[in-house]
Protein backbone atom coordinates (compact mmCIF):
# COMPACT_ATOMS: atom_id res chain seq x y z
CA UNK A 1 13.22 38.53 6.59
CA UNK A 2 10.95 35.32 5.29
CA UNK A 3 8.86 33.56 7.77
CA UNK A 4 10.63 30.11 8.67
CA UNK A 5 7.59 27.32 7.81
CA UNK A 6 7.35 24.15 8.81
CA UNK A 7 5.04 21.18 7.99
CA UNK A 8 2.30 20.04 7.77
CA UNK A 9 1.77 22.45 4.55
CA UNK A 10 -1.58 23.39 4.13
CA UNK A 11 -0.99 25.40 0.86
CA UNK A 12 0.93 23.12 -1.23
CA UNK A 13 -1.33 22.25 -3.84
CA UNK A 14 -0.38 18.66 -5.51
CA UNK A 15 -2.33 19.37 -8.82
CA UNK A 16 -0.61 22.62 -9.56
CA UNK A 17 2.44 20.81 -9.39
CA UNK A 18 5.48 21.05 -12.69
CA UNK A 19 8.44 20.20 -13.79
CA UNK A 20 11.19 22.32 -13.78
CA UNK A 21 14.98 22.34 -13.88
CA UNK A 22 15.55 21.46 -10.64
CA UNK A 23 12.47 19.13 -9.82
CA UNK A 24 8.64 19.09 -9.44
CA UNK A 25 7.35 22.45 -7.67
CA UNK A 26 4.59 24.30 -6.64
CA UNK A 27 4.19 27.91 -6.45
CA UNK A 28 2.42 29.06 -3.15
CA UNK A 29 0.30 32.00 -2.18
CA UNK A 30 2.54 33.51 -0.10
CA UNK A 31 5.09 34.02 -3.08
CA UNK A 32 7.69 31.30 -1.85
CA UNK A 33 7.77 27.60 -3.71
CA UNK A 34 7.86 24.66 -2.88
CA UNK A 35 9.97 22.07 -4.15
CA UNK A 36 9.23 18.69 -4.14
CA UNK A 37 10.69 15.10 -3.77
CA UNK A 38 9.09 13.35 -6.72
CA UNK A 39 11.32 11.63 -9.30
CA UNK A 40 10.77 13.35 -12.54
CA UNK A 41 10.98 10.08 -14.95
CA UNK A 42 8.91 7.42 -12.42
CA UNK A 43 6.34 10.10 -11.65
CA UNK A 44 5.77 11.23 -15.83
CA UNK A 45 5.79 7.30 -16.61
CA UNK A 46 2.97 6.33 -14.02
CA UNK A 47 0.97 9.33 -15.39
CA UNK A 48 0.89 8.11 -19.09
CA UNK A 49 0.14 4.78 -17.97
CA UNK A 50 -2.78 5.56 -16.22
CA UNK A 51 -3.71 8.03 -19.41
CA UNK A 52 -3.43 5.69 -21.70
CA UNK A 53 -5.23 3.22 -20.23
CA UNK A 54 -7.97 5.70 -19.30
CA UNK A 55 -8.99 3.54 -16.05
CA UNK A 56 -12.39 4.97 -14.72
CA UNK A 57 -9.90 6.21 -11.75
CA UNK A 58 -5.87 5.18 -10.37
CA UNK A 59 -3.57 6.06 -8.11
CA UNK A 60 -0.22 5.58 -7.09
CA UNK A 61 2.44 6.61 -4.36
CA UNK A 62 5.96 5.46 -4.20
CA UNK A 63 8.11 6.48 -1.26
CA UNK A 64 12.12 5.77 -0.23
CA UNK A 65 10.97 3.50 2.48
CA UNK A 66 14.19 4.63 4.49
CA UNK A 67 14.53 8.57 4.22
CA UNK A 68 10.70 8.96 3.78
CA UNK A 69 10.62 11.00 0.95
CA UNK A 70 7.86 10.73 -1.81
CA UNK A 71 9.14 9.74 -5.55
CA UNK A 72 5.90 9.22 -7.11
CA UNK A 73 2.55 10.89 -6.43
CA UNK A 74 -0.01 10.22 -9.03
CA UNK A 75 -3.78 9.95 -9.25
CA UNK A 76 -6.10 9.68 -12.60
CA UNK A 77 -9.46 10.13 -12.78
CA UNK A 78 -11.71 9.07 -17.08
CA UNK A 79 -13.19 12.66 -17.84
CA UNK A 80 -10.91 14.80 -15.51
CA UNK A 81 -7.13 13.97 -16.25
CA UNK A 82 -4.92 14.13 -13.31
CA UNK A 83 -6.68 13.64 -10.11
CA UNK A 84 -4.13 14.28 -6.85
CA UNK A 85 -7.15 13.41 -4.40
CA UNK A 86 -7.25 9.86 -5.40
CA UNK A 87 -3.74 9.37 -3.74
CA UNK A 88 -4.57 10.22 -0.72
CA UNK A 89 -8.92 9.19 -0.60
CA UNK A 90 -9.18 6.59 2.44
CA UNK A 91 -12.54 5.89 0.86
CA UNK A 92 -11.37 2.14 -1.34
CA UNK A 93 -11.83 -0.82 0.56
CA UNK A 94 -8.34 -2.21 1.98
CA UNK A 95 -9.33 -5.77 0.77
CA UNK A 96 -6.46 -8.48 0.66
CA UNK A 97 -4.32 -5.50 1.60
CA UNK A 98 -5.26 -5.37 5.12
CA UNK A 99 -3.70 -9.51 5.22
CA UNK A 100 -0.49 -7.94 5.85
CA UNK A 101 -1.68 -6.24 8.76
CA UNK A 102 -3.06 -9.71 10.45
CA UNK A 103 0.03 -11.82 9.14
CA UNK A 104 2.01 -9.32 11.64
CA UNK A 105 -0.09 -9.60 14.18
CA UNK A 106 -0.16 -13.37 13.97
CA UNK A 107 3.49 -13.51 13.97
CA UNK A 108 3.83 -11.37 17.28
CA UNK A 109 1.10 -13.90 18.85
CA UNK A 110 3.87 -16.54 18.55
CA UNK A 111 2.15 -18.46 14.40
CA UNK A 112 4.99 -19.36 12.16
CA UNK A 113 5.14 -18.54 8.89
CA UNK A 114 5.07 -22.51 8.25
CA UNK A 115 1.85 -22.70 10.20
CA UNK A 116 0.09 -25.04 8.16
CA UNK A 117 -4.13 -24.76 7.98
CA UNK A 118 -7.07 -26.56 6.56
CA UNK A 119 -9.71 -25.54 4.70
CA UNK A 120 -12.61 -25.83 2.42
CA UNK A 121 -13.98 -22.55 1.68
CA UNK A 122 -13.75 -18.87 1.86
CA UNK A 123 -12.74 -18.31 -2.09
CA UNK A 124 -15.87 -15.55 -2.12
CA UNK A 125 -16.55 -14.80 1.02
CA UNK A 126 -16.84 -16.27 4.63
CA UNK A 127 -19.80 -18.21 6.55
CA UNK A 128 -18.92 -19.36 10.40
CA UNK A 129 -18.30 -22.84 8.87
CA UNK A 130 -15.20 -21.76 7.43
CA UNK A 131 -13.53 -21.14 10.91
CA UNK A 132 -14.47 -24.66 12.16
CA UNK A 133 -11.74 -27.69 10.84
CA UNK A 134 -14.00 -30.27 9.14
CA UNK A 135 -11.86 -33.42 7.43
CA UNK A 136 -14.98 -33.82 5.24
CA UNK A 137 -15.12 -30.13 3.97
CA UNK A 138 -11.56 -29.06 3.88
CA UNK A 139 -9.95 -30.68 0.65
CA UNK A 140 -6.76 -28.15 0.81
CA UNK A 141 -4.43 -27.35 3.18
CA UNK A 142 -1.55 -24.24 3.01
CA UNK A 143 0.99 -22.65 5.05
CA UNK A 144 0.53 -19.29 6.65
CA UNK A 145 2.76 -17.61 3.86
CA UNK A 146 1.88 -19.96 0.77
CA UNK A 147 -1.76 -18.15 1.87
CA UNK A 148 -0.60 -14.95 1.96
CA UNK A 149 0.90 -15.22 -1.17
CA UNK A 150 -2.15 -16.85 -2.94
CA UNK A 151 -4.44 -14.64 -0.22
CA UNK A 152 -6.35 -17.43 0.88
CA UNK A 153 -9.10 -15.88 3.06
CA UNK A 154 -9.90 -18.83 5.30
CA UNK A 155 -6.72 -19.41 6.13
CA UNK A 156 -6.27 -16.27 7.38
CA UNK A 157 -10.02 -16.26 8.85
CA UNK A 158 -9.37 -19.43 11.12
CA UNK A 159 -5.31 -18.41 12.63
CA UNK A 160 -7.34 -14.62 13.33
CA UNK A 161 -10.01 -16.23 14.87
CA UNK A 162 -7.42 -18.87 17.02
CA UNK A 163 -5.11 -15.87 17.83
CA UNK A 164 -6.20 -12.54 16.88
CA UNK A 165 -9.01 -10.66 19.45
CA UNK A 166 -10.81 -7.59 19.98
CA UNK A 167 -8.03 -6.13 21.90
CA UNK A 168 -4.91 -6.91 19.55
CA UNK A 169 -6.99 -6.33 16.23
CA UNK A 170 -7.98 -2.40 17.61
CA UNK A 171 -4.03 -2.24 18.87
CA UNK A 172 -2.71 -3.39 15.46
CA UNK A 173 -4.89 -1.46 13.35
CA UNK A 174 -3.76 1.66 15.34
CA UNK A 175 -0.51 1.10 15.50
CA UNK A 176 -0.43 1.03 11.37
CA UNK A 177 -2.53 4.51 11.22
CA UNK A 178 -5.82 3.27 10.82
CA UNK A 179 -8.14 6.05 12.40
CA UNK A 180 -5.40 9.08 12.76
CA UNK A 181 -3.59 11.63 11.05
CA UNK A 182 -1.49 9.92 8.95
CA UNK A 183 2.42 10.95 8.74
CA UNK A 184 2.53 13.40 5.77
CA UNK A 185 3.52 16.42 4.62
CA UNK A 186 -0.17 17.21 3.59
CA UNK A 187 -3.31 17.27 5.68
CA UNK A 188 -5.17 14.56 5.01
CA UNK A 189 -8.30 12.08 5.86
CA UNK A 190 -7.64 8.95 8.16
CA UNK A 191 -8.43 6.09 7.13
CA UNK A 192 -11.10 4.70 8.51
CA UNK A 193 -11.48 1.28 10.11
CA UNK A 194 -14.04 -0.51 12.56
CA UNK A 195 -13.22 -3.40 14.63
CA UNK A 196 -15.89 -5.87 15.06
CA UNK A 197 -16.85 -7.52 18.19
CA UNK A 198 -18.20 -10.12 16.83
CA UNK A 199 -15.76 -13.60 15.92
CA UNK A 200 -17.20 -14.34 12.52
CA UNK A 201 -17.33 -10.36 11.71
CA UNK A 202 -13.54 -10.03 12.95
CA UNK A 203 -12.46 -13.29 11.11
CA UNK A 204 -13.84 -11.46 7.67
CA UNK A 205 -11.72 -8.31 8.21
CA UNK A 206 -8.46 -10.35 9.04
CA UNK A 207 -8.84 -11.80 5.34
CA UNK A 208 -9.55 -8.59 4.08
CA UNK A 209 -13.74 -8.60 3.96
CA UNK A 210 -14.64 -4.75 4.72
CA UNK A 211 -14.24 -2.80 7.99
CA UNK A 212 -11.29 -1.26 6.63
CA UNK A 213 -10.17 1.65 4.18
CA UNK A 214 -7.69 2.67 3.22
CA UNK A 215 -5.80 5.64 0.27
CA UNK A 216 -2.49 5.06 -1.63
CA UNK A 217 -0.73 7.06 0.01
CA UNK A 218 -1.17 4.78 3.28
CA UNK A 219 -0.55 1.84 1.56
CA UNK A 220 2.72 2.78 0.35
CA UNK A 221 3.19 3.95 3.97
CA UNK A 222 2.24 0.19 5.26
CA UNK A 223 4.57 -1.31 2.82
CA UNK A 224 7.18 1.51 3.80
CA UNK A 225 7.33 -0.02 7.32
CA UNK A 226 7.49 -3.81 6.57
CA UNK A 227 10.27 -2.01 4.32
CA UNK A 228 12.22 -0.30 7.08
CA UNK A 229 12.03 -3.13 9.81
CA UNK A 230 9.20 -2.13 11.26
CA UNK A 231 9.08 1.91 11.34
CA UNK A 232 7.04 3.92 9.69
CA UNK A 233 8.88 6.61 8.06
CA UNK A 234 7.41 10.42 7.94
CA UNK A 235 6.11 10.83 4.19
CA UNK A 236 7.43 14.02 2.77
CA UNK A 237 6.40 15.43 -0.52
CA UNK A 238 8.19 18.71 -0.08
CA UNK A 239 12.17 18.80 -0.29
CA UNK A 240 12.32 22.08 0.41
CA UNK A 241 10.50 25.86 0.71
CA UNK A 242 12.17 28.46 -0.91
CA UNK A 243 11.52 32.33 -0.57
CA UNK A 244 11.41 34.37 -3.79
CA UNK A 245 14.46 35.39 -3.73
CA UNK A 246 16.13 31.64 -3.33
CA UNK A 247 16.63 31.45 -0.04
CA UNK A 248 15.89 28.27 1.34
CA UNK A 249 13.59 28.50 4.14
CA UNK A 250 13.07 24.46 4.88
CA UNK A 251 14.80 21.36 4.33
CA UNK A 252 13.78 18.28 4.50
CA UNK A 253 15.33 15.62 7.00
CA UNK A 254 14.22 12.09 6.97
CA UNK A 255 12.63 11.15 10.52
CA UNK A 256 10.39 8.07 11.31
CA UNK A 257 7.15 8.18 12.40
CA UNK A 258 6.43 5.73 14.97
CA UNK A 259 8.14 1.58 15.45
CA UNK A 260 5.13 -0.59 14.33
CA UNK A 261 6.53 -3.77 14.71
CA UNK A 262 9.34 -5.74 15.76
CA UNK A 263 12.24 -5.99 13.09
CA UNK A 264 12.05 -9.61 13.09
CA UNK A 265 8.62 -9.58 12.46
CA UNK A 266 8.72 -7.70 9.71
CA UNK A 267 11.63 -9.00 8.12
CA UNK A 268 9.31 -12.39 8.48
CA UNK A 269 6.39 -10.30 6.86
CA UNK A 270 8.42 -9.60 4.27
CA UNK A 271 9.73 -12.53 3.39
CA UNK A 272 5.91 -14.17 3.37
CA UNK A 273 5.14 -11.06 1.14
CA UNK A 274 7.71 -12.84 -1.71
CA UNK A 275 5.70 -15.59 -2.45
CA UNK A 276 3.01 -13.16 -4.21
CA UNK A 277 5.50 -12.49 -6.50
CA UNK A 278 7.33 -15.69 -7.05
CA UNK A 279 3.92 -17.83 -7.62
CA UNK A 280 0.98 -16.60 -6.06
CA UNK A 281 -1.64 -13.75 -7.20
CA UNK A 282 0.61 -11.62 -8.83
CA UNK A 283 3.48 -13.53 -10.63
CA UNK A 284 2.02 -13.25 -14.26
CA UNK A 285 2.68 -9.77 -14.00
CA UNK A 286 6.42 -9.94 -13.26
CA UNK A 287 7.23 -13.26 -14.61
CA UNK A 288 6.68 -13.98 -18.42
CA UNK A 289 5.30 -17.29 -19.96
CA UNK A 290 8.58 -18.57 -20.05
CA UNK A 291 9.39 -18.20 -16.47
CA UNK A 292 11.61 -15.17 -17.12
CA UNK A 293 11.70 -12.31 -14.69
CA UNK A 294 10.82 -8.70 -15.62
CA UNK A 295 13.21 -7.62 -13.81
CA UNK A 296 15.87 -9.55 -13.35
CA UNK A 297 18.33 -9.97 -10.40
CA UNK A 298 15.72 -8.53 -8.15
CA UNK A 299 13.40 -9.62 -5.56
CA UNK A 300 10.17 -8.17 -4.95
CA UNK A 301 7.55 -8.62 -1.96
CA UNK A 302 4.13 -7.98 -2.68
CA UNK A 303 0.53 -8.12 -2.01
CA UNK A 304 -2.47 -7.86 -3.88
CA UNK A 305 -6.33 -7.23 -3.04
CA UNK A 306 -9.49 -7.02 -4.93
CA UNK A 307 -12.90 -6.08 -3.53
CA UNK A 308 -16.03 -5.01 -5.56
CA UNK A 309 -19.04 -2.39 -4.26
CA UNK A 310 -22.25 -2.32 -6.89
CA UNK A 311 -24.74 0.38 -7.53
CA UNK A 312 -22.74 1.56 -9.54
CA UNK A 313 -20.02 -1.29 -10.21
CA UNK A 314 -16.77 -0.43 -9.28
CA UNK A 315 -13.85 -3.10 -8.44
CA UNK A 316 -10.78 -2.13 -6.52
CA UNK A 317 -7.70 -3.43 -7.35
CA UNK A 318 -4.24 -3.06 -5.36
CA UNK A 319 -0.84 -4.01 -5.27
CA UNK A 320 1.20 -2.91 -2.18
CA UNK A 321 4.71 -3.49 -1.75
CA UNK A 322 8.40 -2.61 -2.26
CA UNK A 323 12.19 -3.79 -3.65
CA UNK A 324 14.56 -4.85 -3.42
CA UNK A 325 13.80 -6.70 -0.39
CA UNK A 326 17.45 -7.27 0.54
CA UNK A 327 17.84 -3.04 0.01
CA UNK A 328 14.24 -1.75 -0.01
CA UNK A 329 14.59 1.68 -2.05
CA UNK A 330 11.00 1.89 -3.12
CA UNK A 331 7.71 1.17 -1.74
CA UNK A 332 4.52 1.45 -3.85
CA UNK A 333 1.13 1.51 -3.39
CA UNK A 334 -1.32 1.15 -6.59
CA UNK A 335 -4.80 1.51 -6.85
CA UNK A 336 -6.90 0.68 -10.24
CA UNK A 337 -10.57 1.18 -9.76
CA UNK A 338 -12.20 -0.74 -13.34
CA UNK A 339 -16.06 -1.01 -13.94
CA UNK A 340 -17.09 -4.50 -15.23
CA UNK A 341 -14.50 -4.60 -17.94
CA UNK A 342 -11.39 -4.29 -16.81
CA UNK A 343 -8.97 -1.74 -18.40
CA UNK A 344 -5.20 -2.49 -16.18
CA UNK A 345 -4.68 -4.51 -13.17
CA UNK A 346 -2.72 -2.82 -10.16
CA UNK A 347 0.23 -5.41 -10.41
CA UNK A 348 1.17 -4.66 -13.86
CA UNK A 349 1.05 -0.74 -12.88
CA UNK A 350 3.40 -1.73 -10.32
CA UNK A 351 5.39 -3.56 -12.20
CA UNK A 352 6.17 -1.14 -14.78
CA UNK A 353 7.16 1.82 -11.91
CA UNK A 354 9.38 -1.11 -10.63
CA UNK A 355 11.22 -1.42 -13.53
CA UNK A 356 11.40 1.96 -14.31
CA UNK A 357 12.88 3.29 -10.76
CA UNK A 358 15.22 0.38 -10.47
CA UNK A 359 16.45 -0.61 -13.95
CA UNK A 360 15.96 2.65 -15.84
């Protein structure tokens, strides 16, 4: 009789994955296959995008942000083709990413999303004059969400720095996975995260300025819970294991991982999340010039990041998060890495694996 298995699978090897009559699957050592949960027309549409565009490296992971279950698993690499460990490398910078992270935490410490701040600086980066409110200096002013949705680092710098400590930053950034094993049907890296005890330090990492990492496959996972009211669902890639003969030796059953966050907080997350869709950093790529929606009838929460390392140049470029936000079925993560000329921004990436999972 066949061994009964169980994950984590440590033999299921992404890159050998094919298509097949009845889904994506991987052959395993042991003679049995594994057959997985990505969604055959989302998963061979990313892939083209990212060849055709030929981006220095990309990644993306899409999961059902209620049952758990993987749809898309992609990674790209110029020179080698398909690339599974870029989906799940915790080695990019989280950048602007890691806002949605401190807008949570900010909500549970009692700010309102109609928090309004001051500021005059912080577009770059972030001195210890841009947590101190200065009529001369700050010429612009912007509500907690408007700033998420246009990812205004000093806004975010001075409400962490009013509300956000040691203590709740390190509790925050583990209860979203940062440091463990994340929840997945693979073994794979944490990602890895320092909390700094100093105020200015801590103020740059609650806009998104370093001391966090972070893969795709943990993104999608962090917009998976703001998704599902606050729980973060187990991320299965495998549907089932089936011996040689047929018989089915596992199946899949959605579970969630751990309750991250109050469901009113992340429904308020969420919301705030809109705005970088509806006019902030990322509405060119889902709104034409005429003001027309690419896909119309539904609504999308987002957020976007962008960080740059040198020596050699390399910028990284995300969009995180999921629709319909009324319904979520998808949550995505994208990464596009681009040297100094740009090949594809994340958004757009997103936007086309939006449109082709919910309007195919």
């Amino acid at each position: 009789m066949a061994r009964v298995v169980t994950p984590p699978f440590m033999d299921v090897d992404i890159s050998k994955a094919k298509p097949g009559s009845d889904g994506w699957a991987v052959e395993r050592r042991d003679g049995t296959r594994a057959v997985l949960t990505v969604d055959h027309d989302l998963q061979s549409h990313v892939r083209s995008l990212f060849r055709r565009y030929d981006v220095p490296a990309g990644g993306l992971v899409a999961i059902d942000p209620k049952t758990g279950e993987v749809l898309a698993f992609v990674g790209y690499e110029a020179g080698k083709g398909d690339s599974a460990r870029v989906a799940t490398d915790p080695g990019p910078p989280a950048a602007s990413v890691f806002k949605i992270i401190t807008a949570s935490a900010l909500i549970d410490a009692g700010v309102k999303s109609s928090t309004s701040v001051c500021y005059g600086g912080g577009m770059r980066g972030l001195v210890a004059a841009d947590l101190i409110d200065s009529p001369k200096r700050d010429r612009w002013c912007a509500t907690m969400a408007d700033a998420l949705g246009y990812s205004i680092n000093a806004v975010f710098a001075k409400l962490a720095d009013r509300h956000i400590d040691e203590a709740r930053m390190t509790q925050y950034v583990a209860a979203f996975g940062f440091g463990q094993r994340l929840p997945f049907d693979l073994p794979v890296s944490p990602s890895p995260v320092d909390v700094p005890g100093g105020r200015l330090e801590r103020a740059r990492m609650a806009a998104g300025f370093w001391h966090s990492q972070l893969s795709p496959l943990h993104g999608a996972l962090l917009a998976s819970t703001i998704a599902n009211d606050g729980q973060m669902p187990y991320a299965a890639i495998v549907d089932r294991i089936e011996s040689g003969s047929g018989e089915t030796l596992y199946q899949h059953a959605p579970r969630n991982f751990r309750q991250v966050l109050p469901r009113h907080t992340a429904r308020l997350t969420g919301e705030m999340m809109t705005r970088t869709v509806t006019k902030g950093t990322s509405k060119k790529a889902f709104w034409d010039a005429k003001g027309r929606p690419f896909l119309p009838g539904v609504s999308i929460a987002g957020k976007t990041g962008t960080l740059s390392r040198y020596n050699p140049h390399r910028t990284y470029n995300w969009w995180v998060g999921y629709a319909p936000v009324d319904d979520p079925k998808i949550a995505v993560a994208v990464l596009v890495v681009n040297e100094p000329t740009w090949r594809i921004k994340a958004s757009y990436v997103a936007k086309e694996a939006l449109r082709n999972y919910l309007l195919r």
